[in-house]
Protein backbone atom coordinates (compact mmCIF):
# COMPACT_ATOMS: atom_id res chain seq x y z
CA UNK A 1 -5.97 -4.72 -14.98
CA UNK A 2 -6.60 -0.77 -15.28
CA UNK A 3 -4.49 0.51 -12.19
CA UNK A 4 -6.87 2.31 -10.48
CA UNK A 5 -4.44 1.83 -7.00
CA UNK A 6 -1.83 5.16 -7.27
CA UNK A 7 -4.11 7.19 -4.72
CA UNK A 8 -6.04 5.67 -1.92
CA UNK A 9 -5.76 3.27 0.94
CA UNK A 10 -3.34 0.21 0.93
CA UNK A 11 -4.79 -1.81 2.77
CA UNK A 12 -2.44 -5.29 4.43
CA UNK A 13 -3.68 -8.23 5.65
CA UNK A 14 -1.89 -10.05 8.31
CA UNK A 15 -2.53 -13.84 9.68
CA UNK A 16 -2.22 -12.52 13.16
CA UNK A 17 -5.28 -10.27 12.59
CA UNK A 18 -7.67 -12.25 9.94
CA UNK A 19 -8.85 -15.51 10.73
CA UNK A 20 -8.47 -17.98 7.51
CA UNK A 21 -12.20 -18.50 7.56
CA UNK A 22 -12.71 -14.34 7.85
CA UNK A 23 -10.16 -13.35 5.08
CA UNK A 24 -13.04 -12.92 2.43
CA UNK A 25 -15.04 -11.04 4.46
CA UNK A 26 -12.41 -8.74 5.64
CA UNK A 27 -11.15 -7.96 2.74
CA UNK A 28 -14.50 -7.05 1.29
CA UNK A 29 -14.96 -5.15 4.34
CA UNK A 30 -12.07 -2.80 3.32
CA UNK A 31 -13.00 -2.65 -0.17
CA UNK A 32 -16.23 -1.52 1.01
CA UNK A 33 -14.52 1.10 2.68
CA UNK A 34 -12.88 2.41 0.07
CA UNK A 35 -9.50 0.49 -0.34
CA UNK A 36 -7.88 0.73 -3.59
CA UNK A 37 -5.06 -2.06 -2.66
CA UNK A 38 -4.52 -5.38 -1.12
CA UNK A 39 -1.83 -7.07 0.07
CA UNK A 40 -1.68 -10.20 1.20
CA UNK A 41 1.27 -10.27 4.18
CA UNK A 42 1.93 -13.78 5.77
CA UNK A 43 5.40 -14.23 7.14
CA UNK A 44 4.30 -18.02 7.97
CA UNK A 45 6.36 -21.16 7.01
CA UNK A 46 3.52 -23.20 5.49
CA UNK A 47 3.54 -23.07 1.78
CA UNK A 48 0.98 -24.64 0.99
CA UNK A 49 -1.36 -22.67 3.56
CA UNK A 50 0.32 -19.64 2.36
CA UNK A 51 -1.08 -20.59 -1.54
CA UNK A 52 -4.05 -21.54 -0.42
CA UNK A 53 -5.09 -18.25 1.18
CA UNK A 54 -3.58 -16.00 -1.09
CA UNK A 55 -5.29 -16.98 -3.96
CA UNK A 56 -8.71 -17.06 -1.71
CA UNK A 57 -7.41 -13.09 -1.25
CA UNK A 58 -6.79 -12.89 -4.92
CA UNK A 59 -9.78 -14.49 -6.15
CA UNK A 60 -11.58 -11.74 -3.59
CA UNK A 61 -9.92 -8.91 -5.42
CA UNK A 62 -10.78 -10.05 -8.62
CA UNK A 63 -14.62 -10.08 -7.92
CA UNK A 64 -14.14 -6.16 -7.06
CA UNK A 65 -11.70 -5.31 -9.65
CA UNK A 66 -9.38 -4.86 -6.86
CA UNK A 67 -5.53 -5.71 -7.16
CA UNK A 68 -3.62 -8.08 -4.94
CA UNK A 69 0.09 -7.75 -4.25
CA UNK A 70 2.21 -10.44 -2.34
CA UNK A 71 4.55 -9.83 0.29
CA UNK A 72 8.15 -10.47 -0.48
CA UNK A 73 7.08 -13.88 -2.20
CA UNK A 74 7.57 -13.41 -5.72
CA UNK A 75 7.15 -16.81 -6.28
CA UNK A 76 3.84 -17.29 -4.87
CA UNK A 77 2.92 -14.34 -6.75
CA UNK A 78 4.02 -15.53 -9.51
CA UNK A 79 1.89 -19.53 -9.10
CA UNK A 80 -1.61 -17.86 -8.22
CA UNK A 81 -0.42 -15.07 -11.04
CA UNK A 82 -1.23 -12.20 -8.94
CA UNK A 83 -1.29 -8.59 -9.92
CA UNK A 84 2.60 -7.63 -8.41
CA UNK A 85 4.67 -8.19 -5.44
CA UNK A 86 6.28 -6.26 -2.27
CA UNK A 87 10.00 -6.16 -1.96
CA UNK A 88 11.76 -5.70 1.04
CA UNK A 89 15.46 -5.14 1.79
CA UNK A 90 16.35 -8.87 1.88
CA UNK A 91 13.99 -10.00 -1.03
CA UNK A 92 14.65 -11.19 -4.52
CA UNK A 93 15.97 -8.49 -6.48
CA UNK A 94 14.04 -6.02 -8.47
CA UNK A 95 14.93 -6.80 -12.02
CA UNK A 96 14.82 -10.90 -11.35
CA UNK A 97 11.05 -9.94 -9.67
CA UNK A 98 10.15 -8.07 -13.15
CA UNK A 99 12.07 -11.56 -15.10
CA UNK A 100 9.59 -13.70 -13.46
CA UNK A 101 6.00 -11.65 -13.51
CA UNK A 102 4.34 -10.26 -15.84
CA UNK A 103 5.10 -7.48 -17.87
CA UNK A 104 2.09 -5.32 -16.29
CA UNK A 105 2.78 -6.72 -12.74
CA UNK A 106 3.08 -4.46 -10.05
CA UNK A 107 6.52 -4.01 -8.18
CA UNK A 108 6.47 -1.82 -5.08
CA UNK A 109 9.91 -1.42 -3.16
CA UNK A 110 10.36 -0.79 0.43
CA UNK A 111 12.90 2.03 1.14
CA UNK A 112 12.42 2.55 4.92
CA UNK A 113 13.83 6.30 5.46
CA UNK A 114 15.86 6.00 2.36
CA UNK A 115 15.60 8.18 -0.24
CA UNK A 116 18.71 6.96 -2.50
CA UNK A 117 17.28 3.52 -2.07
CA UNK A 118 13.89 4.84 -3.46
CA UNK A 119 15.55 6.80 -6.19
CA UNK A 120 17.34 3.23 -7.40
CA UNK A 121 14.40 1.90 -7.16
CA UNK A 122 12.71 4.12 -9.22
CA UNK A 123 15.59 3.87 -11.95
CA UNK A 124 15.29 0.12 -12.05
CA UNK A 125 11.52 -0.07 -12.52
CA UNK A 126 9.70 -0.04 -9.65
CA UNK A 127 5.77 1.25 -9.99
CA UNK A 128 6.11 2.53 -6.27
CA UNK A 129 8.22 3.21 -3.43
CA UNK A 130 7.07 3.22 0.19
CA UNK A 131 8.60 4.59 2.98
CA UNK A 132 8.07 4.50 7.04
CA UNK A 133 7.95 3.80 9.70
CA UNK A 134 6.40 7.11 10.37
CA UNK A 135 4.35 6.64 13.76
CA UNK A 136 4.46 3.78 16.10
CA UNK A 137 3.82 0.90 14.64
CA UNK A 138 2.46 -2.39 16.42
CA UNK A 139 3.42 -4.56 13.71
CA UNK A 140 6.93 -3.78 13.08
CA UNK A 141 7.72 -1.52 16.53
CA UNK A 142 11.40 -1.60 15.82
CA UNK A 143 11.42 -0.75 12.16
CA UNK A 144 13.52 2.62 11.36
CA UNK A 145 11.98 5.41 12.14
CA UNK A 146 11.14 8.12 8.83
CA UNK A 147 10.19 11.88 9.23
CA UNK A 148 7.63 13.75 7.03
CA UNK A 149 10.00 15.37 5.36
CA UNK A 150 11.47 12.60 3.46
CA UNK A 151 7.92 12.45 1.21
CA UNK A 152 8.77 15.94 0.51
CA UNK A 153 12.22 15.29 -0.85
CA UNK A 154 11.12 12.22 -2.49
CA UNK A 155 8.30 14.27 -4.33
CA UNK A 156 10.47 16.53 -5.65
CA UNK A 157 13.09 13.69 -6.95
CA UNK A 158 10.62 10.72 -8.28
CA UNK A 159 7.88 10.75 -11.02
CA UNK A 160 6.09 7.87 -9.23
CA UNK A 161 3.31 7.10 -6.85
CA UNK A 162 4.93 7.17 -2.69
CA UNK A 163 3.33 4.60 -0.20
CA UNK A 164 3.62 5.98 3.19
CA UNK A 165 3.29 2.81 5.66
CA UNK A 166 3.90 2.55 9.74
CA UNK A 167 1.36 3.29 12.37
CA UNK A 168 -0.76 5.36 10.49
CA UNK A 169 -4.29 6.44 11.30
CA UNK A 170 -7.17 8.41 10.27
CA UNK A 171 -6.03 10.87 12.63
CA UNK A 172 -2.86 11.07 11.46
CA UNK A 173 -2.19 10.34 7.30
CA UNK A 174 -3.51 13.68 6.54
CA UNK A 175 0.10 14.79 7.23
CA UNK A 176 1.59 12.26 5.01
CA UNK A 177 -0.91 12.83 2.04
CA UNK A 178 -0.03 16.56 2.52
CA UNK A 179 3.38 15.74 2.22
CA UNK A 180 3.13 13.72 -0.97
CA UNK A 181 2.03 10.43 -0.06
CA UNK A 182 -0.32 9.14 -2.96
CA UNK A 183 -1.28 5.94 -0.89
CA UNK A 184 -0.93 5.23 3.17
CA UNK A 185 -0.57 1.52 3.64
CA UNK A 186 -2.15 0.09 6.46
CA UNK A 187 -2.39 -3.32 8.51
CA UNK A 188 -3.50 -2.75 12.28
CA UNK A 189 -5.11 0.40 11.31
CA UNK A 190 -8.01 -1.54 9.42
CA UNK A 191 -7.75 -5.14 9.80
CA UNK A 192 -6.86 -4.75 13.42
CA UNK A 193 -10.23 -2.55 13.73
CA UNK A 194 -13.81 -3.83 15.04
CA UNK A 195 -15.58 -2.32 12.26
CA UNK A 196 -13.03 -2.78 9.42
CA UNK A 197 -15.41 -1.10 6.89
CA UNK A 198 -15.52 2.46 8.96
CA UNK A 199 -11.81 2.37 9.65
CA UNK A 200 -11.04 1.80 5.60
CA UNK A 201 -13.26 4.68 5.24
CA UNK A 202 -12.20 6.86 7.65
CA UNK A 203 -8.38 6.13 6.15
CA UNK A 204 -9.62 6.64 2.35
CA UNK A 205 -12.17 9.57 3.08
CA UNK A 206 -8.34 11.91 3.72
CA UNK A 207 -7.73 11.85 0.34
CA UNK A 208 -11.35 12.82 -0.74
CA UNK A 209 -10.93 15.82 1.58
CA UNK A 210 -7.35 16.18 0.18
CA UNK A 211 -8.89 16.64 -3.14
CA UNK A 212 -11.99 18.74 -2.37
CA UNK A 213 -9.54 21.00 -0.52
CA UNK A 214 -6.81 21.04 -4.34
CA UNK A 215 -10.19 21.89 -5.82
CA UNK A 216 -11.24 25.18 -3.70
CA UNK A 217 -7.96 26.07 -3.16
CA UNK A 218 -7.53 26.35 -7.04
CA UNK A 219 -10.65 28.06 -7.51
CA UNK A 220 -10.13 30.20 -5.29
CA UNK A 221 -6.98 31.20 -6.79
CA UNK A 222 -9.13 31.90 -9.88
CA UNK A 223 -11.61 34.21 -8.63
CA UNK A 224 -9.34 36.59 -6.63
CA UNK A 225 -7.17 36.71 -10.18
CA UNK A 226 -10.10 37.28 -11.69
C-alpha cells in the first residue's frame, strides 16, 4: 500500500467509544473527514472478539485505501495481515515486530516525552515515533506529561514522520503541527465526538491551513526578494 499516512490525522478507535455494530460506520465517518490513519486500540481480553473486529476495521480501510495499524498486538496484526502495528513501552520488541510482519509493514513506537527513546527507535527501524501526552487526556489521564518543545528537538534529530498524541483538539494541534508534528493522533477527540465526520475535519483541515500558510509564506519571501 502507497503510504499516503506521514501527514494528517491519526485517527484511534477505542471499544469504550465505538459500539461493535458502529465500528464501520465510524470509521468511515473519520475517513470522510479527512483521516489518513486508523488504528484499531482494544485493550480487551477476548481474542477472538478482538480478531473479529479488527479485521471488520481492516477490511473498512481497505475499501478507502486507508491503512490500519494494531495496538501493541503484533500478533493479531500479523493473523488479519494488517498494514503495521503500535508499540508501547512494554510490547514486543521492535526488531522481533519487523521478524514477524511484513517487510512494508508499518512500525510506529511510542516514546512518551522521550527523545533518546525516539532516537533508538528511529535507529532500529521504526517508520514513526509519537510522543505525548501533551494536553489532558481522558483516555490515558495519568500518562507522562510532554512539552512542545520536545517535537522541536526531535525535528531537528530524526529524518522521520512525529505523531503527536494526548488530548489534542482542533483548537489546540495547530501548536504541535507548528512544532513539527507530521500527524496528531486522536481517540476522544473524534470517536468520542457526536458528529465524528466534522471533528476529523476540523482535526485534518490544521494541516491544510499549515500548508496554505508554507505556501504564502514562501511566496512571499519571493516577491519582496524580487
Amino acid at each position: 500500500m502507497t503510504r499516503t499516512w506521514q501527514r494528517g490525522l491519526y485517527a484511534i478507535t477505542d471499544p469504550a467509544l465505538i459500539a461493535a455494530e458502529n465500528l464501520t460506520a465510524q470509521i468511515e465517518a473519520a475517513i470522510a473527514g479527512g483521516a489518513s490513519l486508523i488504528q484499531y486500540r482494544d485493550k480487551s481480553g477476548d481474542e477472538a472478539q478482538r480478531r473479529d473486529r479488527a479485521s471488520t476495521a481492516l477490511a473498512c480501510c481497505r475499501a478507502h485505501k486507508i491503512p490500519l495499524l494494531i495496538n501493541d498486538d503484533v500478533a493479531l496484526a500479523a493473523a488479519i495481515d494488517a498494514d503495521g502495528v503500535h508499540l508501547g513501552h512494554d510490547d514486543t520488541a521492535l526488531h522481533e515486530a519487523r521478524q514477524r510482519l511484513a517487510a512494508h509493514a508499518i512500525i510506529g513506537v511510542s516514546c512518551y516525552n522521550q527523545l533518546p527513546r525516539a532516537i533508538a527507535a528511529a535507529e532500529a527501524g521504526a517508520d514513526y515515533v509519537a510522543f505525548g501526552r501533551f494536553f489532558p487526556s481522558r483516555t490515558k489521564p495519568h500518562a507522562v506529561q510532554a512539552h512542545v518543545d520536545l517535537l522541536r528537538r526531535a525535528k531537528q534529530r530524526l529524518n522521520l514522520p512525529l505523531v503527536a498524541i494526548g488530548g489534542i483538539t482542533a483548537d489546540n494541534g495547530k501548536e504541535l503541527i507548528e512544532a513539527g508534528a507530521d500527524m496528531l493522533a486522536v481517540i476522544h477527540g473524534v470517536f468520542g465526538q457526536a458528529d465524528v465526520t466534522a471533528a476529523a475535519r476540523s482535526i485534518a483541515g490544521l494541516f491544510d491551513n499549515e500548508i496554505t500558510k508554507q505556501k504564502l509564506h514562501a511566496y512571499s519571501a519571493l516577491v519582496f526578494q524580487e
